[in-house]
C-alpha atoms as a PDB file:
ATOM      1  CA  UNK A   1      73.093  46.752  74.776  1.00  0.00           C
ATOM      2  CA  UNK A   2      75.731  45.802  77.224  1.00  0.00           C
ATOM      3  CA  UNK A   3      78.317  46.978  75.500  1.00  0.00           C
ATOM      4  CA  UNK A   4      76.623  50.408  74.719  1.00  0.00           C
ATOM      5  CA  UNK A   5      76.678  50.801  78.227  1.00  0.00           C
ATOM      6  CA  UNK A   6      80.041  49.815  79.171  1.00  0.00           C
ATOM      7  CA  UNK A   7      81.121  52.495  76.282  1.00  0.00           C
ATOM      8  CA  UNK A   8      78.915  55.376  77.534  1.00  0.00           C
ATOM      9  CA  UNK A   9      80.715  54.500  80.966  1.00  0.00           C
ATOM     10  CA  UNK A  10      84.104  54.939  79.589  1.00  0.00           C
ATOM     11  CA  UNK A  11      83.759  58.126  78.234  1.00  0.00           C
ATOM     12  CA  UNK A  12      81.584  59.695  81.212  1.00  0.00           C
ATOM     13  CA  UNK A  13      84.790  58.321  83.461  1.00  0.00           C
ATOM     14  CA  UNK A  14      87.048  59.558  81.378  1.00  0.00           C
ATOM     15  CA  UNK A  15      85.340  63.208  81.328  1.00  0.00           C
ATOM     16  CA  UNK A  16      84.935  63.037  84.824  1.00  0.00           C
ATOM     17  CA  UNK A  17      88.594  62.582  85.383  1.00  0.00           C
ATOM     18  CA  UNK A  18      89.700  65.122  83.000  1.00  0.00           C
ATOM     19  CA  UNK A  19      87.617  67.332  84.688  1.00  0.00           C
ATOM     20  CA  UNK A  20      89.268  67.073  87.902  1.00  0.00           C
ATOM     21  CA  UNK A  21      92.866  67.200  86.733  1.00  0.00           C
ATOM     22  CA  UNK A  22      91.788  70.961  84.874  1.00  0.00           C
ATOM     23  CA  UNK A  23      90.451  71.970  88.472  1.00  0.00           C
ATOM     24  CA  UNK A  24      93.500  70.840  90.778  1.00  0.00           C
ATOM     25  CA  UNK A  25      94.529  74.062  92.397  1.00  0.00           C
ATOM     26  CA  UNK A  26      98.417  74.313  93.043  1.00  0.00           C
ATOM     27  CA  UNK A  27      99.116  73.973  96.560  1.00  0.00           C
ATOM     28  CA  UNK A  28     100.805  77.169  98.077  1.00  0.00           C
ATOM     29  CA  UNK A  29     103.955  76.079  99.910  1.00  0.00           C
ATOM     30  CA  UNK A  30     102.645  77.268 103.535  1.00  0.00           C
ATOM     31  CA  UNK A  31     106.574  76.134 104.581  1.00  0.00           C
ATOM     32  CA  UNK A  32     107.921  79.426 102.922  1.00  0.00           C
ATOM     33  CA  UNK A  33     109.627  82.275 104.664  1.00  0.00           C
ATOM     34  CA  UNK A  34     108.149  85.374 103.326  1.00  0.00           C
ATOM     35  CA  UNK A  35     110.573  87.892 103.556  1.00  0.00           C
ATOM     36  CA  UNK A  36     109.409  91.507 104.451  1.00  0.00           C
ATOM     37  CA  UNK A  37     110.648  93.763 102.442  1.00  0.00           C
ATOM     38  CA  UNK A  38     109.926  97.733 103.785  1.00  0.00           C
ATOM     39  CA  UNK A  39     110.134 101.177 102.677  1.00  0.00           C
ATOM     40  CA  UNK A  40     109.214 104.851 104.276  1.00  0.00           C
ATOM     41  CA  UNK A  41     108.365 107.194 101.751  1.00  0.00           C
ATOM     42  CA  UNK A  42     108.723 110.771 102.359  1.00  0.00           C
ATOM     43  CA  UNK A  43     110.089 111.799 105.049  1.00  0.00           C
ATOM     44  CA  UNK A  44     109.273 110.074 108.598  1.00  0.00           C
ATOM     45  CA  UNK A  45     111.135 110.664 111.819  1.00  0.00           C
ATOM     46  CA  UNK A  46     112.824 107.405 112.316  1.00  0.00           C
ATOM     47  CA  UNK A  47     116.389 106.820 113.314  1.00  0.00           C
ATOM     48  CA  UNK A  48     117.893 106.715 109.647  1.00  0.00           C
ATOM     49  CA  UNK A  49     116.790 108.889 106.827  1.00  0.00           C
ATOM     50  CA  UNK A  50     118.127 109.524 103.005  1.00  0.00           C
ATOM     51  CA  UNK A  51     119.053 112.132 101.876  1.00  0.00           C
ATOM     52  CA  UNK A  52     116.147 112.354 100.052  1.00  0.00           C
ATOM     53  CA  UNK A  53     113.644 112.479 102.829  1.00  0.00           C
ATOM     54  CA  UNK A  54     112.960 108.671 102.889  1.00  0.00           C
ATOM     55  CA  UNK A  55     113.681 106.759 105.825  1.00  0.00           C
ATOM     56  CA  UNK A  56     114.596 103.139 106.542  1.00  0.00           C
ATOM     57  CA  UNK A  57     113.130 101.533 109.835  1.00  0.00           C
ATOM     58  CA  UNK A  58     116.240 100.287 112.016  1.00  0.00           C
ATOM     59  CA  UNK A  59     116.907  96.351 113.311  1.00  0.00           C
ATOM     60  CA  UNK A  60     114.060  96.258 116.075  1.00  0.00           C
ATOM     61  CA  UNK A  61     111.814  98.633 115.257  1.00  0.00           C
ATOM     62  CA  UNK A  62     107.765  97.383 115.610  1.00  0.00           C
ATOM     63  CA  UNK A  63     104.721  97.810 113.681  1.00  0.00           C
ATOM     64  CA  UNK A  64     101.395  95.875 113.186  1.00  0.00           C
ATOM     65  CA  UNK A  65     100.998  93.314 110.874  1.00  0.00           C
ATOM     66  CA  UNK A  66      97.768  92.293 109.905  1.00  0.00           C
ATOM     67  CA  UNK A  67      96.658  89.939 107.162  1.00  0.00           C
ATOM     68  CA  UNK A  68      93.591  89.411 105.235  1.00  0.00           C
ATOM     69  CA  UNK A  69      92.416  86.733 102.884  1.00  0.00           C
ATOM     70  CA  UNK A  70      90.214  86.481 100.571  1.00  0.00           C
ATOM     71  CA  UNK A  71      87.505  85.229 102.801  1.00  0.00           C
ATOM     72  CA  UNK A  72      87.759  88.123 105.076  1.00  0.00           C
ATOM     73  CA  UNK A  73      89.571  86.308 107.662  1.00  0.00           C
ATOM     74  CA  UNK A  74      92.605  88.322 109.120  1.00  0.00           C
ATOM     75  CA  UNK A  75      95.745  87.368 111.183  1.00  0.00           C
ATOM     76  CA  UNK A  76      97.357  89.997 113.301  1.00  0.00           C
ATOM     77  CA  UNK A  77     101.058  90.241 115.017  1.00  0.00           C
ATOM     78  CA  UNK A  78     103.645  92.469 115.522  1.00  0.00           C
ATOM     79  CA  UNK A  79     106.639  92.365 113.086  1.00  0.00           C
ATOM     80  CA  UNK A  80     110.450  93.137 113.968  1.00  0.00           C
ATOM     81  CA  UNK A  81     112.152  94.511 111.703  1.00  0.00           C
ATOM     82  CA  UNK A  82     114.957  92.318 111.180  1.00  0.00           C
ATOM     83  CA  UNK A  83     114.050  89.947 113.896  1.00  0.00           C
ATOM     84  CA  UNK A  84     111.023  88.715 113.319  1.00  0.00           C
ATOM     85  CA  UNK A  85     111.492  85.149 111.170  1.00  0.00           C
ATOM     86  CA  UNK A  86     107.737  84.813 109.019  1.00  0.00           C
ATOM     87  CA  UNK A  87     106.575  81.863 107.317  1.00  0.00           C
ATOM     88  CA  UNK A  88     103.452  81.547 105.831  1.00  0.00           C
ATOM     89  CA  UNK A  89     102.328  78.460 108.219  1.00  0.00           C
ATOM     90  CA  UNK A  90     103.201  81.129 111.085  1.00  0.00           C
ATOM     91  CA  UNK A  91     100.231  83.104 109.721  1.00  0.00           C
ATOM     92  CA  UNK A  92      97.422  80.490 110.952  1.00  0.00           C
ATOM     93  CA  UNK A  93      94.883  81.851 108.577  1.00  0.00           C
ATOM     94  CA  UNK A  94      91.396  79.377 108.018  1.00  0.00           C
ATOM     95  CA  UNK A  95      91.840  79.708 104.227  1.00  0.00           C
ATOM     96  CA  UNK A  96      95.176  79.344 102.665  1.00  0.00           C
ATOM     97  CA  UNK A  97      94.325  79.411  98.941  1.00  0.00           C
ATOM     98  CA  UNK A  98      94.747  82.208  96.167  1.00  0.00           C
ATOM     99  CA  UNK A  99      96.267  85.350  97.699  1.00  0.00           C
ATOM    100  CA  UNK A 100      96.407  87.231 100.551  1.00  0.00           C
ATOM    101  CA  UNK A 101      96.478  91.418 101.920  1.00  0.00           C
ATOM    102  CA  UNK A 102      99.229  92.650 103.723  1.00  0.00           C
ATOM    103  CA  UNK A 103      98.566  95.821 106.150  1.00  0.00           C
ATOM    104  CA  UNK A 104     100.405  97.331 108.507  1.00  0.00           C
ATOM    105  CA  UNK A 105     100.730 100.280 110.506  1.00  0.00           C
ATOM    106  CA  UNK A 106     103.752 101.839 112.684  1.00  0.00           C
ATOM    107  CA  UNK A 107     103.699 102.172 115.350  1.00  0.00           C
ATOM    108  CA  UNK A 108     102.357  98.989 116.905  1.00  0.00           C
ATOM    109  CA  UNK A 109      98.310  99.352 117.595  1.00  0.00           C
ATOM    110  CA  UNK A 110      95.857  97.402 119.061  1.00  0.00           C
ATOM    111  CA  UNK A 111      93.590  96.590 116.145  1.00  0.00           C
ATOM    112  CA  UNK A 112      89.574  95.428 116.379  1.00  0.00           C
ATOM    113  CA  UNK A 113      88.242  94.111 113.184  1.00  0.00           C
ATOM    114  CA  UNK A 114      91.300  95.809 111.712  1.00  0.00           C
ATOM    115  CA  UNK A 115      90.708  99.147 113.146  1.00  0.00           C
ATOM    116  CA  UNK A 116      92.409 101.381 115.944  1.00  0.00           C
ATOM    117  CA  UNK A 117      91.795 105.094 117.255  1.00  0.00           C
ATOM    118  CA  UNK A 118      94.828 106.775 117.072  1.00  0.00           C
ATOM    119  CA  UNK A 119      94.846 110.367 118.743  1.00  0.00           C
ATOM    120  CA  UNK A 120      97.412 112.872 118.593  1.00  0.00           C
ATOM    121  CA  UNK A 121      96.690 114.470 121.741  1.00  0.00           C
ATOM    122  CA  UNK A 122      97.683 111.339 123.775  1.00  0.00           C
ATOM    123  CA  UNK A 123      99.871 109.027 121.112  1.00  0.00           C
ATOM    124  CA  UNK A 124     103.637 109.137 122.160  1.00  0.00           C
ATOM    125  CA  UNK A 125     104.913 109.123 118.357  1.00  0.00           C
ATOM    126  CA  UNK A 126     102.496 111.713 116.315  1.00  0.00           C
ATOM    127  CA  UNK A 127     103.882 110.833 112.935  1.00  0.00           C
ATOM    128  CA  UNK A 128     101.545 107.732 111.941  1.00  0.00           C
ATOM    129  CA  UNK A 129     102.247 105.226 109.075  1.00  0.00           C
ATOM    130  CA  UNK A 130     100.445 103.007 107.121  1.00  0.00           C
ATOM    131  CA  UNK A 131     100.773 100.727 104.322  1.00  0.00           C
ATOM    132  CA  UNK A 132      99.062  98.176 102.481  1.00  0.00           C
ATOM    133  CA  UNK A 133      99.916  95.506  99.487  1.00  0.00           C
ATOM    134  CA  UNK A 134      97.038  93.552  98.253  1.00  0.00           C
ATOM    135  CA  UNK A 135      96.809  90.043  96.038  1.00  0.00           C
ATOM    136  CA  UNK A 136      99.552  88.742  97.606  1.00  0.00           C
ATOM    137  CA  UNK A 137     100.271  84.821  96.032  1.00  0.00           C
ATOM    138  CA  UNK A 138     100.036  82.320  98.998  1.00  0.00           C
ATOM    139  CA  UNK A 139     103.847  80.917  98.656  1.00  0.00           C
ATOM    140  CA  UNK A 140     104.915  84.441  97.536  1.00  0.00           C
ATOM    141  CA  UNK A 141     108.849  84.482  99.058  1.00  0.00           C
ATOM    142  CA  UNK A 142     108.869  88.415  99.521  1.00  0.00           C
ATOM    143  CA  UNK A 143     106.251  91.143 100.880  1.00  0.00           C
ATOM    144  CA  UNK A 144     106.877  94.967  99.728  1.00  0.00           C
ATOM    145  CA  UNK A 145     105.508  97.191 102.070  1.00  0.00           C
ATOM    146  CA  UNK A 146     105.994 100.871 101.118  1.00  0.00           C
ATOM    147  CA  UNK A 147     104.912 103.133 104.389  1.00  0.00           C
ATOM    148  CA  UNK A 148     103.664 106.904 103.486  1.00  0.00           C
ATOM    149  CA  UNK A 149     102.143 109.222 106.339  1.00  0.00           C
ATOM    150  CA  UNK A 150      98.658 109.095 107.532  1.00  0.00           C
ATOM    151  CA  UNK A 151      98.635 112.416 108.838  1.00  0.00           C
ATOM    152  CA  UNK A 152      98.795 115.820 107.516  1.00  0.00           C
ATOM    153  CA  UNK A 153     101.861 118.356 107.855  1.00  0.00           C
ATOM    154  CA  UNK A 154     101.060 122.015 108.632  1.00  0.00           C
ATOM    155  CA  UNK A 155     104.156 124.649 108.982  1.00  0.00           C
ATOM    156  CA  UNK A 156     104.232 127.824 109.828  1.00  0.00           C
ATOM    157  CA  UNK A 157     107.098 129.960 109.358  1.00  0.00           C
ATOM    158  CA  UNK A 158     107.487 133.557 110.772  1.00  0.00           C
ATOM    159  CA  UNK A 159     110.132 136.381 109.591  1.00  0.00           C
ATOM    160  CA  UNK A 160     110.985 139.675 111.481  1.00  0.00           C
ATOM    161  CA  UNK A 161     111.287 142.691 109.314  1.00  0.00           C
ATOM    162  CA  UNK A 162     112.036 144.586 112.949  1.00  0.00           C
ATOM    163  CA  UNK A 163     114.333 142.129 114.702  1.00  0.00           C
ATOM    164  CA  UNK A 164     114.067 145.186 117.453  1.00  0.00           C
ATOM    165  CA  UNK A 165     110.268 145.227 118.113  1.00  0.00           C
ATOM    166  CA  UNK A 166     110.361 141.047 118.963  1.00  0.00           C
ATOM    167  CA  UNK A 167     112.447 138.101 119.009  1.00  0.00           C
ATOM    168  CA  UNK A 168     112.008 134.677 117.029  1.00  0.00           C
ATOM    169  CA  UNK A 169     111.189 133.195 120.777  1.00  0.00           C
ATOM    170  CA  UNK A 170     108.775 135.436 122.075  1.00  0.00           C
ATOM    171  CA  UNK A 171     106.580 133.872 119.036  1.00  0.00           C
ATOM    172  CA  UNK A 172     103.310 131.702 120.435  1.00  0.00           C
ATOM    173  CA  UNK A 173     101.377 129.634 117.687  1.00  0.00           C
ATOM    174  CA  UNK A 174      98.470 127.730 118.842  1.00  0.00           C
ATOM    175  CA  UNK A 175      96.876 125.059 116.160  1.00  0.00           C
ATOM    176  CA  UNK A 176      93.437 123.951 117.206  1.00  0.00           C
ATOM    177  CA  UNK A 177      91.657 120.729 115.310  1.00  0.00           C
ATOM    178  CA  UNK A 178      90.409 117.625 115.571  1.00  0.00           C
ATOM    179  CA  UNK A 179      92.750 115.358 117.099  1.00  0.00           C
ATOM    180  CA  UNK A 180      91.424 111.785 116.950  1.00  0.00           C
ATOM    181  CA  UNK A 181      90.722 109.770 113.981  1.00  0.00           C
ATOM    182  CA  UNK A 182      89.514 106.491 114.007  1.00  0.00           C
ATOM    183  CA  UNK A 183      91.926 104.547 111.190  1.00  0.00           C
ATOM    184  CA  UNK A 184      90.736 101.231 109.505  1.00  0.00           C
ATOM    185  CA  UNK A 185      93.686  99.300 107.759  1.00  0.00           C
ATOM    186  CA  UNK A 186      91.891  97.027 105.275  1.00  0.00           C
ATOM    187  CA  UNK A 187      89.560 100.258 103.660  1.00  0.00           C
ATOM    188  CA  UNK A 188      92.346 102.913 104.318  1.00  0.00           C
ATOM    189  CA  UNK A 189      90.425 105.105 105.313  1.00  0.00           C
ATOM    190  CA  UNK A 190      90.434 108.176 108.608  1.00  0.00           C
ATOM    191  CA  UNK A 191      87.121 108.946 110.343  1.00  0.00           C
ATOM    192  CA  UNK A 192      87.557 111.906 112.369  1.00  0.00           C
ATOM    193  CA  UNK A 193      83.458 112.687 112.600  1.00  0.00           C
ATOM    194  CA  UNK A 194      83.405 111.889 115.857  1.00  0.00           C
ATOM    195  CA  UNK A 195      86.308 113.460 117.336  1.00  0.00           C
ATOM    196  CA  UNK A 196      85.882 116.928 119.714  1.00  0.00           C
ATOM    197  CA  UNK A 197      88.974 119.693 118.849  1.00  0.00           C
ATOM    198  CA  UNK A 198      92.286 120.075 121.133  1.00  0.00           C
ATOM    199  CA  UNK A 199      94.841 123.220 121.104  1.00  0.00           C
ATOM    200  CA  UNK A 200      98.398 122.387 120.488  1.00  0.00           C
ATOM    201  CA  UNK A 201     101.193 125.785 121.554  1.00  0.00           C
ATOM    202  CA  UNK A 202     104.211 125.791 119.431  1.00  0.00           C
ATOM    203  CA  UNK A 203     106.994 128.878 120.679  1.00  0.00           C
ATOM    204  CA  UNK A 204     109.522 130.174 117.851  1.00  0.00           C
ATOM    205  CA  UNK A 205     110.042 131.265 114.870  1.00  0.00           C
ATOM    206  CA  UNK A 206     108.679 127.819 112.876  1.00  0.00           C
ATOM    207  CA  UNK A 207     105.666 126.078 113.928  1.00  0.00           C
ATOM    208  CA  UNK A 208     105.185 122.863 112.816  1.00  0.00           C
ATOM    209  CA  UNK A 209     102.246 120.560 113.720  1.00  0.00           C
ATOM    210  CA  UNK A 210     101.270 117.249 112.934  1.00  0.00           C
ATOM    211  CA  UNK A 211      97.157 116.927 112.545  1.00  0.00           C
ATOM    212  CA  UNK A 212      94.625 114.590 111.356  1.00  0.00           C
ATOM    213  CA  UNK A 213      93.418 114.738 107.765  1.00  0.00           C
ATOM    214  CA  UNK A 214      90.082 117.043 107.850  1.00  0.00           C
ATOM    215  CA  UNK A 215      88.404 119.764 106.261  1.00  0.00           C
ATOM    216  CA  UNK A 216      90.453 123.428 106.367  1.00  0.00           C
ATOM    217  CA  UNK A 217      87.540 124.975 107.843  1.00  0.00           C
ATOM    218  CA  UNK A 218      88.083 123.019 111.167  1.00  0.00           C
ATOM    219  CA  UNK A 219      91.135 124.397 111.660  1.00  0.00           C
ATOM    220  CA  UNK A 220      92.630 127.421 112.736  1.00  0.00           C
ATOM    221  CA  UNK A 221      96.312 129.185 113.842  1.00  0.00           C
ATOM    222  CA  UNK A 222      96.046 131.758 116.531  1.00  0.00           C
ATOM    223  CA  UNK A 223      99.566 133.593 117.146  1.00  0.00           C
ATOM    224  CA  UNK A 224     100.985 136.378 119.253  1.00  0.00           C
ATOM    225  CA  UNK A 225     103.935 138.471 118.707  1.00  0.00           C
ATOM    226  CA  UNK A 226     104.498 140.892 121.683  1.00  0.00           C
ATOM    227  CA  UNK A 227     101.484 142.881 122.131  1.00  0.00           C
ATOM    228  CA  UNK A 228      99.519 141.455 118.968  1.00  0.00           C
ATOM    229  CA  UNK A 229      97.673 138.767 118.455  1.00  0.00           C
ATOM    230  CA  UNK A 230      95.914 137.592 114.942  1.00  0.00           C
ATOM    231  CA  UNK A 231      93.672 134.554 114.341  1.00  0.00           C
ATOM    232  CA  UNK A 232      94.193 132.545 110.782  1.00  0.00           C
ATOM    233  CA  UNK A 233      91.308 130.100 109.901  1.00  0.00           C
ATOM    234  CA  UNK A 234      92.562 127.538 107.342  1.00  0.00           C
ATOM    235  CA  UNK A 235      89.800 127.892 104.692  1.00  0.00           C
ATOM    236  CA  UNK A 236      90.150 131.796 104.608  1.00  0.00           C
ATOM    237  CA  UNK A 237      94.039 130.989 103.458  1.00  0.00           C
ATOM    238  CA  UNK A 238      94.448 131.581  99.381  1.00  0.00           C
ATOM    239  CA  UNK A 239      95.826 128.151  97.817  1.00  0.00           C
ATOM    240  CA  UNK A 240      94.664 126.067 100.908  1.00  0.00           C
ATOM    241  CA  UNK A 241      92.559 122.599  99.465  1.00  0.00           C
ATOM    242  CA  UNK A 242      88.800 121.992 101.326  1.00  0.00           C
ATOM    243  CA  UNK A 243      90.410 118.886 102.162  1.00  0.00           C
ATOM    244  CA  UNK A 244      93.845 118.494 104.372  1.00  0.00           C
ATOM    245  CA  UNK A 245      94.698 114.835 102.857  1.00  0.00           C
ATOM    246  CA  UNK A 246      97.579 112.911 104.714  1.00  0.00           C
ATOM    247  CA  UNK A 247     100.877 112.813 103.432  1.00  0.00           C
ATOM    248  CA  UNK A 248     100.256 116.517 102.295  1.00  0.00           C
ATOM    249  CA  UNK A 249     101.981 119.373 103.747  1.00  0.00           C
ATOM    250  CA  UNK A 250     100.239 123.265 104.049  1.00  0.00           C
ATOM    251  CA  UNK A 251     102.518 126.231 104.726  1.00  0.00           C
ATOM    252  CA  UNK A 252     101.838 129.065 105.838  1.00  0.00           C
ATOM    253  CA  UNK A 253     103.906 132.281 105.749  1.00  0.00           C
ATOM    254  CA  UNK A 254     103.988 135.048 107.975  1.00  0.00           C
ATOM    255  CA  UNK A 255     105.878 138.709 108.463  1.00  0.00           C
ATOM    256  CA  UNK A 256     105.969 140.994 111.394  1.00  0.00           C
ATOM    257  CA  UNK A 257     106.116 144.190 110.831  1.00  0.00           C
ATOM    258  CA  UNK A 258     105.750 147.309 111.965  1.00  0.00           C
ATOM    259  CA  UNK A 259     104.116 145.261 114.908  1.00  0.00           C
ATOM    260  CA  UNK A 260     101.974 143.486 112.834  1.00  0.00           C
ATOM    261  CA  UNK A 261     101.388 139.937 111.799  1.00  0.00           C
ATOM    262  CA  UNK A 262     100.734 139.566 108.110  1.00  0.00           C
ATOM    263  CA  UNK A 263     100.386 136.848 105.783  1.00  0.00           C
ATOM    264  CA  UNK A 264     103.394 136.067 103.482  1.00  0.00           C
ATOM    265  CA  UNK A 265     102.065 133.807 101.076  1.00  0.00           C
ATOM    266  CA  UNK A 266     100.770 129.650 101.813  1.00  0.00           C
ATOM    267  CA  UNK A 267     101.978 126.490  99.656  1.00  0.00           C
ATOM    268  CA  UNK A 268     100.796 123.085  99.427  1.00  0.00           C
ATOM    269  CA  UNK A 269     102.630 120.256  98.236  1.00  0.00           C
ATOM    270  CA  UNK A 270     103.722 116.703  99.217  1.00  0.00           C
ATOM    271  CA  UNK A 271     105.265 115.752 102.002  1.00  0.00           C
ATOM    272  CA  UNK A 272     108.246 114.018 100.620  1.00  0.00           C
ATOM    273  CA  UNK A 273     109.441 117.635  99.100  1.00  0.00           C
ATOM    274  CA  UNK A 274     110.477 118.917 102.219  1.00  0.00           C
ATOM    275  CA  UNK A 275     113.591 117.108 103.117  1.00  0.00           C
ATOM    276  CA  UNK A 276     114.112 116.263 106.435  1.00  0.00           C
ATOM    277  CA  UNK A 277     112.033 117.658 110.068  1.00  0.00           C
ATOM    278  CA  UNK A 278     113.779 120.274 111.268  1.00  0.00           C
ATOM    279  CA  UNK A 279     113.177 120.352 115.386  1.00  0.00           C
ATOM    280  CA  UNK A 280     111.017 118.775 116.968  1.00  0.00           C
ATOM    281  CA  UNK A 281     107.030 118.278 116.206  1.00  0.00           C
ATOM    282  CA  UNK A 282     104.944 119.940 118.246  1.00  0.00           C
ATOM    283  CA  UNK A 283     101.374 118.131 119.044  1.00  0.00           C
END
């Protein structure tokens, strides 16, 4: 009987510690530097841009980092670009095991819960970028982050059939929309439901604006050309989507004529097509 015993003990040991050895989860070297590795897609107003449209963010430039793991824990700071030395131990999260989100947003914002209201009316820099890379190894030695624009792109571009009857900078465009969006990181999403309108003048011959990403109907383009004035709602536009998604740009066409302001003809189409800003963006 003794014996019996000592055998069934054996093998229940030896299961036990087999067991164990299957489960060991690699350790993540925390002592890493994780190299940040970041892109601008489309075309952003930073000081160097392709000649493509995509832009490159310069040695100093700042924008939020935030990290999330898989417990829902998150780690914020603000990363330099090329400056900033990161190492995974530097990132103080409770759980370091499996993988990790990477977030960020330029430029820098104060986040709560991983959320920020961001509103053109007041913001110094209009043109807001986000980006986000998710399952992320623990250990991993480089981070991709590829930044697109949150907010939509709306042009407006006037030509003068009678040069004579008004000139290119007697032109007034007024955009009014919602201005303020409240942005969460981790869900990537824009709420602009509780946000009241604001008017925005542009004066020449193009019009651009920079707004946040709501439904056409909400928007509308009053201009005046001399002694005529004509009111544009978004939604009434042919080719115009419900929705005005970020990263998206609408434009709009117009003619004056015979000292009238007609519509040309609207287009939609990504952001990145355009090539580079020309002026400056008015908001």
């Amino acid at each position: 009987m003794k014996r019996l015993f000592y055998g069934v003990a054996v093998v229940v040991s030896a299961i036990l510690v087999s067991g164990c050895n299957k489960e060991t989860a690699e350790v993540p070297n925390t002592e890493q530097k994780i190299a940040i590795k970041t892109g601008i897609e489309a075309v952003a107003r930073t000081p160097q841009l392709n000649e493509d449209g995509s832009g490159v963010f310069s040695k100093g430039d700042q924008f939020t980092l935030l990290v999330n793991n898989q417990n829902d824990q998150s780690t914020m700071l603000d990363y330099s670009e090329g400056i900033t030395e990161l190492y995974w131990k530097n990132l103080q999260l409770p759980s370091m095991e499996g993988s990790v989100d990477f977030f960020a947003c330029y430029p820098t914002q104060p986040l709560a819960n991983g959320c920020f209201t961001f509103d053109l009316a007041t913001a110094p820099y209009k043109d807001l970028l986000w980006a986000s890379t998710k399952s992320v190894k623990v250990g991993t030695e480089s981070v991709a982050l590829s930044f697109r624009h949150a907010m939509h792109r709306l042009v407006v571009n006037f030509s003068l059939e009678d040069p004579s009857y008004a000139a290119a900078d007697d032109i007034e465009t007024v955009c009014t929309a919602k201005s303020a969006c409240v942005v969460n990181l981790i869900d990537g999403t824009l709420d602009h439901s509780a946000s009241g309108t604001s008017a925005f003048t542009s004066l020449g011959g193009k019009a651009t604006f920079l707004i946040v990403p709501q439904d056409a109907a909400d928007v509308t383009l009053d201009v005046k050309v001399g002694q005529d004035t004509r009111r544009f709602v978004l939604n009434e536009l042919p080719e115009v989507p419900a929705q005005l998604q970020g990263g998206m740009q609408f434009t709009v066409d117009l003619v004056v004529k015979e000292g009238k302001i007609e519509l040309e003809g609207t287009s939609i189409e990504g952001w990145g097509d355009q090539g580079s800003i020309d002026g400056e963006i008015i908001m």
